[in-house]
PDB file of N, CA and C in Angstrom:
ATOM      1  N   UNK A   1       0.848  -1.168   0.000  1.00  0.00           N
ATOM      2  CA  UNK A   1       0.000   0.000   0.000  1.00  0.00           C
ATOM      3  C   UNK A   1       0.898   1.236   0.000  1.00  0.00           C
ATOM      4  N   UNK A   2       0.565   2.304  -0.687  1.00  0.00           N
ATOM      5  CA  UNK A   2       1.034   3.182  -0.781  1.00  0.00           C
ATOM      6  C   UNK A   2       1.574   4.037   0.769  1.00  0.00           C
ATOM      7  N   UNK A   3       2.811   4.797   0.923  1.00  0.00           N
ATOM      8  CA  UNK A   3       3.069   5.193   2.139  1.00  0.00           C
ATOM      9  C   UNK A   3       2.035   6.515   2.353  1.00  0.00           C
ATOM     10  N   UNK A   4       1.748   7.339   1.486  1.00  0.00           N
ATOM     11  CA  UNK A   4       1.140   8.583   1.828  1.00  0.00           C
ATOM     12  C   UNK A   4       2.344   9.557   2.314  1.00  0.00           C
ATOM     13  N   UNK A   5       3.447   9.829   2.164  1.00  0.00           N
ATOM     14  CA  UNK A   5       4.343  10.156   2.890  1.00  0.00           C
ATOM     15  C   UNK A   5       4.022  12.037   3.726  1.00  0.00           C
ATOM     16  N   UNK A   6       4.040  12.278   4.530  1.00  0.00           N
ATOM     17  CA  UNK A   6       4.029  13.849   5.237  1.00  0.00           C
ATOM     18  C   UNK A   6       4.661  15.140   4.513  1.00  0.00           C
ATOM     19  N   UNK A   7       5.664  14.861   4.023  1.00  0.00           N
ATOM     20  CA  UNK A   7       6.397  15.374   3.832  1.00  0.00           C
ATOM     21  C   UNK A   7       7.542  15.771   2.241  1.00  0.00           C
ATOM     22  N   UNK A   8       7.647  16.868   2.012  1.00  0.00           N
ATOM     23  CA  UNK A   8       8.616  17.028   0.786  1.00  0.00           C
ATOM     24  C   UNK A   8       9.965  16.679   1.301  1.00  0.00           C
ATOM     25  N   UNK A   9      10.626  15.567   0.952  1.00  0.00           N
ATOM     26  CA  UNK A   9      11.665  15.202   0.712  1.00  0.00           C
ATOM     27  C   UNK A   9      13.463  16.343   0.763  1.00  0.00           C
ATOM     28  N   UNK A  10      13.113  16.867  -0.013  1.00  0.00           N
ATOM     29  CA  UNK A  10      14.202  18.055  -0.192  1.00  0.00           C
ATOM     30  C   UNK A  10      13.885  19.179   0.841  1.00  0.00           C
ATOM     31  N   UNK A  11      12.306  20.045   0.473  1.00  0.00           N
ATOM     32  CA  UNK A  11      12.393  21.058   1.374  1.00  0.00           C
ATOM     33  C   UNK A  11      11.925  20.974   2.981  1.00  0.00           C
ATOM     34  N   UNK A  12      10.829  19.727   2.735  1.00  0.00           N
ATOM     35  CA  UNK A  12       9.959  19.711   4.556  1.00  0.00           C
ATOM     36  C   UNK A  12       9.237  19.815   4.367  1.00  0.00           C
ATOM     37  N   UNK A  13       8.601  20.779   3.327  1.00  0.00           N
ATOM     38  CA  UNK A  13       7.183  21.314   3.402  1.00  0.00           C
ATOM     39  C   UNK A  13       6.163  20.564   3.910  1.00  0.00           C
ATOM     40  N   UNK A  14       4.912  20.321   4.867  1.00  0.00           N
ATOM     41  CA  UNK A  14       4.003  19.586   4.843  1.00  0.00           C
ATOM     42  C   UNK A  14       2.980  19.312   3.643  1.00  0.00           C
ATOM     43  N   UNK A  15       2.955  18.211   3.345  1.00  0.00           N
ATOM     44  CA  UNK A  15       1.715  17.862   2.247  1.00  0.00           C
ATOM     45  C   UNK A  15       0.747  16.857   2.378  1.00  0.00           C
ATOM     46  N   UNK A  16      -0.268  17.637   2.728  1.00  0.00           N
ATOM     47  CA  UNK A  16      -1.237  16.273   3.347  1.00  0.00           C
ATOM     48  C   UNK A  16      -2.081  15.294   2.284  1.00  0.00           C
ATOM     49  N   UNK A  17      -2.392  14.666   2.832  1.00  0.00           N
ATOM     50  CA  UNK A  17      -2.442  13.409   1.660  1.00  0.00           C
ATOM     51  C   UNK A  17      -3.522  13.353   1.348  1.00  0.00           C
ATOM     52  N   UNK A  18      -4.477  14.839   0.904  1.00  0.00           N
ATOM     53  CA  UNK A  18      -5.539  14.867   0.313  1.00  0.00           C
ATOM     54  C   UNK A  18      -4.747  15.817  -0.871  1.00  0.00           C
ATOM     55  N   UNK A  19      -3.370  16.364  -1.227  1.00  0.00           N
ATOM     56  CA  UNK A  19      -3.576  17.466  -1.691  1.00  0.00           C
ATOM     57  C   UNK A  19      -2.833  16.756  -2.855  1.00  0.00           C
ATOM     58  N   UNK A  20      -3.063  17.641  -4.529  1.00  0.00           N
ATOM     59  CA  UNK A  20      -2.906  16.984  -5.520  1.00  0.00           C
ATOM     60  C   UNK A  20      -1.369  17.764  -5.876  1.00  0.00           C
ATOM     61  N   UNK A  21      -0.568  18.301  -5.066  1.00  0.00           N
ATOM     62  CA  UNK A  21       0.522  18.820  -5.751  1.00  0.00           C
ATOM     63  C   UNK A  21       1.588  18.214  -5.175  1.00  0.00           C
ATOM     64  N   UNK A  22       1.713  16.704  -5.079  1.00  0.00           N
ATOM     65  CA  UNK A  22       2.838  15.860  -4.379  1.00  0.00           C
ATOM     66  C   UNK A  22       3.482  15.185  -5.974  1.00  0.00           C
ATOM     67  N   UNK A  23       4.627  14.665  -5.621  1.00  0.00           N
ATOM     68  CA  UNK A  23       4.755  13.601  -6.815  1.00  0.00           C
ATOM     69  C   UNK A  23       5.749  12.765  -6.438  1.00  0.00           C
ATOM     70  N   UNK A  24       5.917  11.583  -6.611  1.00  0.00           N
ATOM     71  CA  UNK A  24       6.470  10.671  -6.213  1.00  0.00           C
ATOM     72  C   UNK A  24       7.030  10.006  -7.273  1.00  0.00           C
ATOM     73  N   UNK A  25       8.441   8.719  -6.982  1.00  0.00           N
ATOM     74  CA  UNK A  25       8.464   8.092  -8.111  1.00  0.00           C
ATOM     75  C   UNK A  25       8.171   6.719  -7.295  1.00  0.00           C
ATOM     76  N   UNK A  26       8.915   5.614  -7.744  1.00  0.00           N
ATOM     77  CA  UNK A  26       8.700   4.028  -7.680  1.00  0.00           C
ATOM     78  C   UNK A  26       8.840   3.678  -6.460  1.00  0.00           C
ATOM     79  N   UNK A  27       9.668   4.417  -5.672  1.00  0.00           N
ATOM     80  CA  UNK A  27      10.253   4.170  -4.356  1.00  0.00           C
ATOM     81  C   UNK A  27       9.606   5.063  -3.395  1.00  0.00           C
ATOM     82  N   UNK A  28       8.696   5.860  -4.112  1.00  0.00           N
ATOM     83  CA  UNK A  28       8.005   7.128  -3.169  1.00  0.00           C
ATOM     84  C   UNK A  28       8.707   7.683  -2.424  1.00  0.00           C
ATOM     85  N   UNK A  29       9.658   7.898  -2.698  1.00  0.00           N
ATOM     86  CA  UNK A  29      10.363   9.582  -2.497  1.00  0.00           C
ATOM     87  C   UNK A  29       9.375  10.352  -2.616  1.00  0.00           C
ATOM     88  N   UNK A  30       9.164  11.241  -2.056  1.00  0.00           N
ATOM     89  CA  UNK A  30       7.669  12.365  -2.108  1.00  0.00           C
ATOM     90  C   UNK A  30       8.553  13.884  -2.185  1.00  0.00           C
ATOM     91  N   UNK A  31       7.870  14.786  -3.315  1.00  0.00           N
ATOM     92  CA  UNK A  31       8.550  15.612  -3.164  1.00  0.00           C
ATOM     93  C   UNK A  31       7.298  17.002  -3.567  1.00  0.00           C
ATOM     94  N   UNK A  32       7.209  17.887  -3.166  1.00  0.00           N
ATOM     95  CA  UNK A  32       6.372  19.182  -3.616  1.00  0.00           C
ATOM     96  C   UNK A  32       6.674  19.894  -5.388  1.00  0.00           C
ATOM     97  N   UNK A  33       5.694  19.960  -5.467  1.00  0.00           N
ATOM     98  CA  UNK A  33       5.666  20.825  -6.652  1.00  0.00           C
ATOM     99  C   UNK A  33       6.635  21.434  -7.414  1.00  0.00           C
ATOM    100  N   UNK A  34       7.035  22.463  -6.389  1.00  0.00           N
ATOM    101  CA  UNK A  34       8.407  23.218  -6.249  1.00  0.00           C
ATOM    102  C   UNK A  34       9.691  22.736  -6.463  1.00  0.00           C
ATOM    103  N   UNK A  35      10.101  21.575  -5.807  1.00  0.00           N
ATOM    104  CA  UNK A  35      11.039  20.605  -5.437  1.00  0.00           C
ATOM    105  C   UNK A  35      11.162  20.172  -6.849  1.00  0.00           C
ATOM    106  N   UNK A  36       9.933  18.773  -7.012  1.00  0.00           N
ATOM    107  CA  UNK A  36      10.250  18.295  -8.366  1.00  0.00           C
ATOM    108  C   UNK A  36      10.370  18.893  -9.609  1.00  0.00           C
ATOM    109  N   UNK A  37      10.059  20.118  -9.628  1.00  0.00           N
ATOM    110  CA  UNK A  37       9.961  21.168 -10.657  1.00  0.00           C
ATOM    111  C   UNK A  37      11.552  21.312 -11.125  1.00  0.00           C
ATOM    112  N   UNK A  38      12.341  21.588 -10.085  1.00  0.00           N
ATOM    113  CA  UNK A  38      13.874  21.477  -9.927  1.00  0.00           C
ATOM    114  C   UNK A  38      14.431  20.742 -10.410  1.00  0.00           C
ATOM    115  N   UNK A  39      14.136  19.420 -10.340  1.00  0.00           N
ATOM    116  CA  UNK A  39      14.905  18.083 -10.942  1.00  0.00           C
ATOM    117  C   UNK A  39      15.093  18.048 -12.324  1.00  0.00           C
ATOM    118  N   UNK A  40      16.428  17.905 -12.990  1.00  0.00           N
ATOM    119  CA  UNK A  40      16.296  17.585 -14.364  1.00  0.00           C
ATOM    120  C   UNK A  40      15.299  16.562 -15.050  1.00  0.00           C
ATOM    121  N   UNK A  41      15.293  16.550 -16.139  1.00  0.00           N
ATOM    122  CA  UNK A  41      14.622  15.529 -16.633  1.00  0.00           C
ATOM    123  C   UNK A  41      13.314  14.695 -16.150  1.00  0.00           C
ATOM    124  N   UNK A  42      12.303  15.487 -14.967  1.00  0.00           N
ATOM    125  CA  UNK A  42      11.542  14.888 -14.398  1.00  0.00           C
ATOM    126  C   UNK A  42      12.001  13.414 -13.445  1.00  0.00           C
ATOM    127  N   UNK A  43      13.428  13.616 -13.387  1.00  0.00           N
ATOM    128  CA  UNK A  43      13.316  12.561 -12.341  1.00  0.00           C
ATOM    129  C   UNK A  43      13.722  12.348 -10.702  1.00  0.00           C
ATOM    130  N   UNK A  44      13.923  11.546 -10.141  1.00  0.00           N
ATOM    131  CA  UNK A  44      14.235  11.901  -8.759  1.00  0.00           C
ATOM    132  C   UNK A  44      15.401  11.527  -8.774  1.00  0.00           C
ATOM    133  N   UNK A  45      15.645  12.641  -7.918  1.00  0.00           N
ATOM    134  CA  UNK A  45      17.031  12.617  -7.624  1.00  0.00           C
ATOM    135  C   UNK A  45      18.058  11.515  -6.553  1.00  0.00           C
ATOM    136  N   UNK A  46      16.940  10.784  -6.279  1.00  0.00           N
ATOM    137  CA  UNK A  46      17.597   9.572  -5.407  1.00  0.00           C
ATOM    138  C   UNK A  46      17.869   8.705  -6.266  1.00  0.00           C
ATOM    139  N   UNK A  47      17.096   8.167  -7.023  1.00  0.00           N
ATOM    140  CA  UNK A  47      17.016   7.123  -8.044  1.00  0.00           C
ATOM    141  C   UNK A  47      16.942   6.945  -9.234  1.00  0.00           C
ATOM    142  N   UNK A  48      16.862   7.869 -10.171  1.00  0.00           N
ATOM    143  CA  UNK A  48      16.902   8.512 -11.083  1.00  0.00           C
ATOM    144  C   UNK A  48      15.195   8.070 -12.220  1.00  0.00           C
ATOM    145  N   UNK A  49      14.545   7.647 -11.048  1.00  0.00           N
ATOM    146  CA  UNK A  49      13.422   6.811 -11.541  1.00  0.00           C
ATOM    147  C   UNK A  49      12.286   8.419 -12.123  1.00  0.00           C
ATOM    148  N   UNK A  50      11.386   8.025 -13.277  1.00  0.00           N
ATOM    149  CA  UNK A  50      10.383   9.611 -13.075  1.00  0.00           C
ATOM    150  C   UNK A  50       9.793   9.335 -12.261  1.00  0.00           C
ATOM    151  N   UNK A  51       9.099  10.948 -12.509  1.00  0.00           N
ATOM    152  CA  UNK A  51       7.781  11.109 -11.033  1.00  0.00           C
ATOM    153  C   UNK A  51       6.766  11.499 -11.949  1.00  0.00           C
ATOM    154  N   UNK A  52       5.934  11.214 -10.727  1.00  0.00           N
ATOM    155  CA  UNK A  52       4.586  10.999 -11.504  1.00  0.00           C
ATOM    156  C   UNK A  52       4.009  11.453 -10.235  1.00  0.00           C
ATOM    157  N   UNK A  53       2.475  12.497 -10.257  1.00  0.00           N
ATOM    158  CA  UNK A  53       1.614  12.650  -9.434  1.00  0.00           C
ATOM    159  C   UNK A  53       1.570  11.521  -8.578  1.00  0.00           C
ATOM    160  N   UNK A  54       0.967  11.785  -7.275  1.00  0.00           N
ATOM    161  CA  UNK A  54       0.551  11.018  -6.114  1.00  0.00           C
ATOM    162  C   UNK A  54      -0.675  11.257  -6.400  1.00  0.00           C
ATOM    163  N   UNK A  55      -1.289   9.979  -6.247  1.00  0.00           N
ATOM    164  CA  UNK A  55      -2.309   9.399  -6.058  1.00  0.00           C
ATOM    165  C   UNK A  55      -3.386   9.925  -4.957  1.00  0.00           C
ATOM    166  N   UNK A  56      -4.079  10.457  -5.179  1.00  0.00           N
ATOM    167  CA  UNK A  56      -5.285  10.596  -3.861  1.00  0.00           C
ATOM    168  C   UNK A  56      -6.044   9.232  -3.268  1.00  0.00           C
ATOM    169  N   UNK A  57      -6.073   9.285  -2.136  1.00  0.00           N
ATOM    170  CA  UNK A  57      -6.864   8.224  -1.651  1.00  0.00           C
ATOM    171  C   UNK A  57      -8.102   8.796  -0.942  1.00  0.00           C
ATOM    172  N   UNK A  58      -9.047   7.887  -1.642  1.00  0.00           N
ATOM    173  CA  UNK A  58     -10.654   8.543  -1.356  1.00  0.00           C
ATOM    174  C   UNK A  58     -10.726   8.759   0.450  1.00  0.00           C
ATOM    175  N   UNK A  59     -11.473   9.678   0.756  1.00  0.00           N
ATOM    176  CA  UNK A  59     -11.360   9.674   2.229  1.00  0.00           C
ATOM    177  C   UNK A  59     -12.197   8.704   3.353  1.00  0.00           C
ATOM    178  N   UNK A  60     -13.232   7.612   2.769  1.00  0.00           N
ATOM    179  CA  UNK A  60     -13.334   7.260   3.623  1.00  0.00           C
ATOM    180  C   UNK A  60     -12.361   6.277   3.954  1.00  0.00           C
ATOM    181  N   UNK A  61     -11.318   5.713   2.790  1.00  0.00           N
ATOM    182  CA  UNK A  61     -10.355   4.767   2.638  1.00  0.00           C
ATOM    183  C   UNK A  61      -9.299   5.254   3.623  1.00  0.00           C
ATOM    184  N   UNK A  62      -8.660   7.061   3.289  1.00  0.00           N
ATOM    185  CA  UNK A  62      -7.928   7.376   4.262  1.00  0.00           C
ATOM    186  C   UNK A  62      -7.677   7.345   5.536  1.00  0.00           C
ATOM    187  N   UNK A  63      -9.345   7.749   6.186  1.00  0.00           N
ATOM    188  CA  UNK A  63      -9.773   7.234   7.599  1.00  0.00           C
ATOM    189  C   UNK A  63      -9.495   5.841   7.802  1.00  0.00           C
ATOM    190  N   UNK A  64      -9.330   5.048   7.111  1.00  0.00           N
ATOM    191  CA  UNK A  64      -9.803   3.297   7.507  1.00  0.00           C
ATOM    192  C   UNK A  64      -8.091   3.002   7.023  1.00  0.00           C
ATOM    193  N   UNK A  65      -6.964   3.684   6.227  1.00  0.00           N
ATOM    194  CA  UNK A  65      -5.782   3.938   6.123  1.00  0.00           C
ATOM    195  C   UNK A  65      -5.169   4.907   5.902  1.00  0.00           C
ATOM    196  N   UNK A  66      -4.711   5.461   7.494  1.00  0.00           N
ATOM    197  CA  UNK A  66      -3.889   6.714   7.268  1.00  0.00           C
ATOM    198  C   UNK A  66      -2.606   6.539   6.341  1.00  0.00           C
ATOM    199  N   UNK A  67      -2.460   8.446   6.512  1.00  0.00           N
ATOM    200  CA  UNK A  67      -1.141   8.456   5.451  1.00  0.00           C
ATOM    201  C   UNK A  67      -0.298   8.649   6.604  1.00  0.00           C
ATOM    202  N   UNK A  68       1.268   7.844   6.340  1.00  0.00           N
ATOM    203  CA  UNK A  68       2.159   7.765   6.997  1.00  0.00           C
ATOM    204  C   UNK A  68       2.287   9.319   8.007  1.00  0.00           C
ATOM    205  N   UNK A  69       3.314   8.796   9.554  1.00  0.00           N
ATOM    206  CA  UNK A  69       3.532  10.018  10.066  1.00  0.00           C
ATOM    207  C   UNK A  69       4.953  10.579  10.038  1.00  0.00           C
ATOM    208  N   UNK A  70       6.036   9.379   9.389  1.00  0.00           N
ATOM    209  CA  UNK A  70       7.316   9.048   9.320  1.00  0.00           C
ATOM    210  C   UNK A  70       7.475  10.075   8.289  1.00  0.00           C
ATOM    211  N   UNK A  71       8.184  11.287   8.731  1.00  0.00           N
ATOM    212  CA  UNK A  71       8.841  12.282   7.734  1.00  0.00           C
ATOM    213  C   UNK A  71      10.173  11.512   7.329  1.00  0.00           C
ATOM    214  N   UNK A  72      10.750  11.956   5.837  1.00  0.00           N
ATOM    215  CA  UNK A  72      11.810  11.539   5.394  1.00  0.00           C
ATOM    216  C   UNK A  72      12.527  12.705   4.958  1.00  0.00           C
ATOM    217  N   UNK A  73      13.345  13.245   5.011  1.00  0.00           N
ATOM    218  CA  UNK A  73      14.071  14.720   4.769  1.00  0.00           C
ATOM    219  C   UNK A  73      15.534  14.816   4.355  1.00  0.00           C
ATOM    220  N   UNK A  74      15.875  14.813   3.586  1.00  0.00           N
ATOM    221  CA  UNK A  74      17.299  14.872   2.528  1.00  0.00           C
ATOM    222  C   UNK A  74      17.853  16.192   2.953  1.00  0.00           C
ATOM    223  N   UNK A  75      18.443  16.735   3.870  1.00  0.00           N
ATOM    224  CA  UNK A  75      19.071  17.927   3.960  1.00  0.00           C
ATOM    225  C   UNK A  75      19.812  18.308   2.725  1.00  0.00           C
ATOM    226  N   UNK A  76      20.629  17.424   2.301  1.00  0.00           N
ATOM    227  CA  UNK A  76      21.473  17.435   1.351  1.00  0.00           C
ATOM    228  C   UNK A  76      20.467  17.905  -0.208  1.00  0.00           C
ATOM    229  N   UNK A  77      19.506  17.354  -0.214  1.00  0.00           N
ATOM    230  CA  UNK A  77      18.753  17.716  -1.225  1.00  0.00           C
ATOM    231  C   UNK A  77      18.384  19.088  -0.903  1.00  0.00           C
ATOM    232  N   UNK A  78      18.297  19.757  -0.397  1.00  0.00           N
ATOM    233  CA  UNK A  78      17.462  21.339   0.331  1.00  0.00           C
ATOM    234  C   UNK A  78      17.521  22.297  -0.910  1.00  0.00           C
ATOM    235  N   UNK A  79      16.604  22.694  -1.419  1.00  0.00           N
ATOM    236  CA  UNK A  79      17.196  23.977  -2.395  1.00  0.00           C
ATOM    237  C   UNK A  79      17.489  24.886  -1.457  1.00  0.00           C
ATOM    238  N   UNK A  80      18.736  25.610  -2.550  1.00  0.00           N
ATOM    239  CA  UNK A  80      19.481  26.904  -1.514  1.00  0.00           C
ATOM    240  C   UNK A  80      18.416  28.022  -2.036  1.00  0.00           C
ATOM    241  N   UNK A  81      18.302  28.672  -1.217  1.00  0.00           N
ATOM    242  CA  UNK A  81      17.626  29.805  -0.972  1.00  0.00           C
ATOM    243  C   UNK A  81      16.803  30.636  -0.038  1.00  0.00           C
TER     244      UNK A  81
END
């Protein structure tokens, strides 16, 4: 099952797992809008796999499976600015 992950990867940002501007690749690395916008070639920068929108999960499904609470955070990835 999908992780739902909290969090953008590179910057932190919170992204809750109703909202449609996440994107993930194979390994769900989760990253914001912003973030993946950055990446060459549409891909992630961990794995070089593409990204592709995250998936919404209908809400009564969400209630009955939350989205993860386990942030994952790449300092090293951080855009400077």
């Amino acid at each position: 099952m999908l992780e739902l992950r909290p969090n953008c990867e590179s910057c932190d940002v919170d992204l809750p797992a109703d909202s449609p501007d996440v994107w993930i690749c194979s390994f769900e690395c989760t990253w914001c809008t912003d973030c993946a916008a950055s990446f060459a070639d549409n891909a992630c920068p961990n794995d070089t796999g593409n990204l592709v929108s995250r998936p919404l999960r209908a809400p009564a499904k969400l209630a009955e499976f939350p989205a993860s609470t386990q942030r994952v955070h790449n300092a090293e990835l951080q855009k400077a600015g």
